[in-house]
Protein backbone atom coordinates (compact mmCIF):
# COMPACT_ATOMS: atom_id res chain seq x y z
CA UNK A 1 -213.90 -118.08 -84.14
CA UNK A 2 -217.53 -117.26 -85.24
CA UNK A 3 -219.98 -116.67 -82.90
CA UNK A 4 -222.57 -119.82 -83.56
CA UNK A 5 -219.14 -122.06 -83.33
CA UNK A 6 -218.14 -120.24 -80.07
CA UNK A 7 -221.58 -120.58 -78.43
CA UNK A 8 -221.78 -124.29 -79.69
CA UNK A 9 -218.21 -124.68 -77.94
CA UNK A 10 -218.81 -122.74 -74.49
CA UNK A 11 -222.69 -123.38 -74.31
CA UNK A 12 -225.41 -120.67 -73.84
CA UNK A 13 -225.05 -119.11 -70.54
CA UNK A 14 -221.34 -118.85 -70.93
CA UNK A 15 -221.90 -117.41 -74.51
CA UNK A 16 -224.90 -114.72 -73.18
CA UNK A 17 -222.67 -113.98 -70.45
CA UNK A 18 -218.89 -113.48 -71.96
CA UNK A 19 -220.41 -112.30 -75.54
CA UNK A 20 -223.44 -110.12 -74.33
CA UNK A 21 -222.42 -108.74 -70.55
CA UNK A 22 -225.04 -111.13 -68.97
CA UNK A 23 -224.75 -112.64 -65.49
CA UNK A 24 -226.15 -115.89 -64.22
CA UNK A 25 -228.19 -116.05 -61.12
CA UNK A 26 -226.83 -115.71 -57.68
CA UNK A 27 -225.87 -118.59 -56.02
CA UNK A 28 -226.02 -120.57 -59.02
CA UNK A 29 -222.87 -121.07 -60.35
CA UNK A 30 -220.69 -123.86 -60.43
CA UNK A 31 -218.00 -121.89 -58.51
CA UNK A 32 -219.86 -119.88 -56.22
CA UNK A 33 -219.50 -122.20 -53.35
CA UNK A 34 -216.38 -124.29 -54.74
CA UNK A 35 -212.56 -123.44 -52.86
CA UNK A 36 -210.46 -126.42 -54.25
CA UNK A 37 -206.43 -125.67 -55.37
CA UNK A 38 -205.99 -124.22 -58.95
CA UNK A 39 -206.63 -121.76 -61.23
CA UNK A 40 -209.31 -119.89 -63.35
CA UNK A 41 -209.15 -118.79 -66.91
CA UNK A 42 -211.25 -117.01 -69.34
CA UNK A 43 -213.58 -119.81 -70.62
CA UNK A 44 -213.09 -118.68 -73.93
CA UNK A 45 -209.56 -117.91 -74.58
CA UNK A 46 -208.38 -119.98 -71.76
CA UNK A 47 -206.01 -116.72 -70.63
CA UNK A 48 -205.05 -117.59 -67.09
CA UNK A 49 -207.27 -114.62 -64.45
CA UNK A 50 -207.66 -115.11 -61.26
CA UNK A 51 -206.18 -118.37 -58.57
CA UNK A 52 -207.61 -119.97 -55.79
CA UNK A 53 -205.06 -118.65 -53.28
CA UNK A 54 -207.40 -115.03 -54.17
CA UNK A 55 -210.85 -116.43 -53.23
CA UNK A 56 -213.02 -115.73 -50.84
CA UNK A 57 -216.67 -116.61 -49.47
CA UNK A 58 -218.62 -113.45 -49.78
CA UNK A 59 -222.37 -113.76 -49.70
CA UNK A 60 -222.78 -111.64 -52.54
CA UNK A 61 -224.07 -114.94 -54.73
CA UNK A 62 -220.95 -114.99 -57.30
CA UNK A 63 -217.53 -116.49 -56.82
CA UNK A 64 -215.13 -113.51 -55.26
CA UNK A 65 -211.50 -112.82 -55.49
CA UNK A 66 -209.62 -110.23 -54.05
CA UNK A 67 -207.28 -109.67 -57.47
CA UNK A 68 -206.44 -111.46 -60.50
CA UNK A 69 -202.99 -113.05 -60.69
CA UNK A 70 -202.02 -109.97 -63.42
CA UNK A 71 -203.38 -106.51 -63.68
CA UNK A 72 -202.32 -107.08 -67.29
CA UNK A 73 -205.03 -109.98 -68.22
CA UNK A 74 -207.83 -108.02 -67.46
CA UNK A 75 -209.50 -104.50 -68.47
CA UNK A 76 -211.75 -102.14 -66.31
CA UNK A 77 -214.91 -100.32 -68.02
CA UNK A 78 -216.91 -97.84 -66.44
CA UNK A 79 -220.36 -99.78 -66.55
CA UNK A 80 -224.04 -97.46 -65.68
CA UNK A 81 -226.44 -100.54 -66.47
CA UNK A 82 -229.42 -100.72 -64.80
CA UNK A 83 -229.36 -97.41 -63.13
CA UNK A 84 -225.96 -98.88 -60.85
CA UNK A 85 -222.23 -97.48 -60.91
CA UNK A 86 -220.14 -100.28 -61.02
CA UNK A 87 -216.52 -101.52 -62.76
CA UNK A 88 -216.90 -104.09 -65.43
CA UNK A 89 -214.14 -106.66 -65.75
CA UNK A 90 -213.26 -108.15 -69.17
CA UNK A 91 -210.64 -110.77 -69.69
CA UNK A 92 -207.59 -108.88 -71.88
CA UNK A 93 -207.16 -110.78 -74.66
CA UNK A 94 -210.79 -112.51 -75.29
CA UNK A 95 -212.59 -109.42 -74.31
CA UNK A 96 -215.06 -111.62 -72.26
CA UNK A 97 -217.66 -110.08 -69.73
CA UNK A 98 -216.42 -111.73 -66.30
CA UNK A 99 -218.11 -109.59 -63.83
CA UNK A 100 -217.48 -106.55 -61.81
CA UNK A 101 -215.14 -105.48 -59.17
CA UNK A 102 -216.37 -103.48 -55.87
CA UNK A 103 -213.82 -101.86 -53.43
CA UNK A 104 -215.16 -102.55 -50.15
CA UNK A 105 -212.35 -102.04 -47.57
CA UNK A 106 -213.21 -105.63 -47.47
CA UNK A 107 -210.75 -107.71 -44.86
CA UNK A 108 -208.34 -108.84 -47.51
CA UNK A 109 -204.99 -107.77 -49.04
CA UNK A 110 -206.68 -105.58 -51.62
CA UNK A 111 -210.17 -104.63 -49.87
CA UNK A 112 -212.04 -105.02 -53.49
CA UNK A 113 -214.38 -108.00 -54.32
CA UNK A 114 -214.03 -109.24 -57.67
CA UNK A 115 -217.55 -110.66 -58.25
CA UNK A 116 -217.30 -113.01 -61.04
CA UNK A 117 -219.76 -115.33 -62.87
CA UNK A 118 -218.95 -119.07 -62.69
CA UNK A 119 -220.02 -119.26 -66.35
CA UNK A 120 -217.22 -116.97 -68.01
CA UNK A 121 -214.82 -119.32 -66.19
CA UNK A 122 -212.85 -122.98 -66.31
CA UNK A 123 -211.23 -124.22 -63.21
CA UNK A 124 -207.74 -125.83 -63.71
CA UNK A 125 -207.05 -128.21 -60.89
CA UNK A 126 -203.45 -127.69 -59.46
CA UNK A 127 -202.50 -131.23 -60.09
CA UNK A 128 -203.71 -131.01 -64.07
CA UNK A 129 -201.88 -127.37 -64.21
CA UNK A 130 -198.87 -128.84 -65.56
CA UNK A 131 -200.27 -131.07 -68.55
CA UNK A 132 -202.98 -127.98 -69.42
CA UNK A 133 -200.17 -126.01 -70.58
CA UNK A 134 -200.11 -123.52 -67.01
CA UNK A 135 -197.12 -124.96 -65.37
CA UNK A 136 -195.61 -121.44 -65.21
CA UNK A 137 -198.34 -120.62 -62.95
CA UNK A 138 -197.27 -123.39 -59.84
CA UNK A 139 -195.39 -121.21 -58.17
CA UNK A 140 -198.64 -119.42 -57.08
CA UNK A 141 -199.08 -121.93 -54.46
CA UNK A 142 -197.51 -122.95 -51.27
């Protein structure tokens, strides 16, 4: 897909953000403060990343998980940018910007925060799961 069709399709913010390693503000995404039953998947190649069943409150201003359902849908890059040492996440196959991951012996299974923009995301409801095309991905729940 060209990029004036993509950013037409996903809007600006998403586009700036997934396309050009941009974050939105703190505490202003749509997901920051949001906990309902489902998934999340790379707003641009809808590959499935991270469930509800990971995600936490963390006042960090960004929606937090403690993993993504597979290692294998997501890529780590050393990232320097503005003067800070952090771990960029990218979604695997779209090679979206989704945020960065912190390992904070954090009071969770993993101890890392993955601290991901709202904007690079879509949130599949569990009861829509099955007629999106993510069935496979019910078992994830209780």
């Amino acid at each position: 897909m060209n990029k004036d069709k993509l950013r037409e399709e996903i809007g600006d913010l998403a586009f700036d953000i997934t396309q050009n390693n941009s974050t939105e503000r703190p505490f202003t995404g749509e997901y920051y403060d949001f906990f309902e039953k489902g998934i999340y998947v790379d707003i641009v190649g809808g590959e499935v990343l991270f469930s509800s069943e990971d995600k936490f409150y963390s006042p960090c201003g960004w929606p937090a998980f403690s993993k993504p359902i597979s290692e294998s849908s997501v890529t780590y890059l050393h990232d320097t940018s503005y003067g800070m040492r952090r771990t960029e996440v990218r979604s695997k196959e779209a090679d979206s910007h989704l945020g960065h991951v912190f390992d904070e012996n954090l009071d969770n299974e993993t101890g890392l925060r993955y601290c991901i923009n709202s904007a690079a995301l879509r949130f599949i409801p569990f009861e829509d799961m099955e007629k999106e095309g993510y069935g496979d991905y019910l078992h994830l729940f209780k």
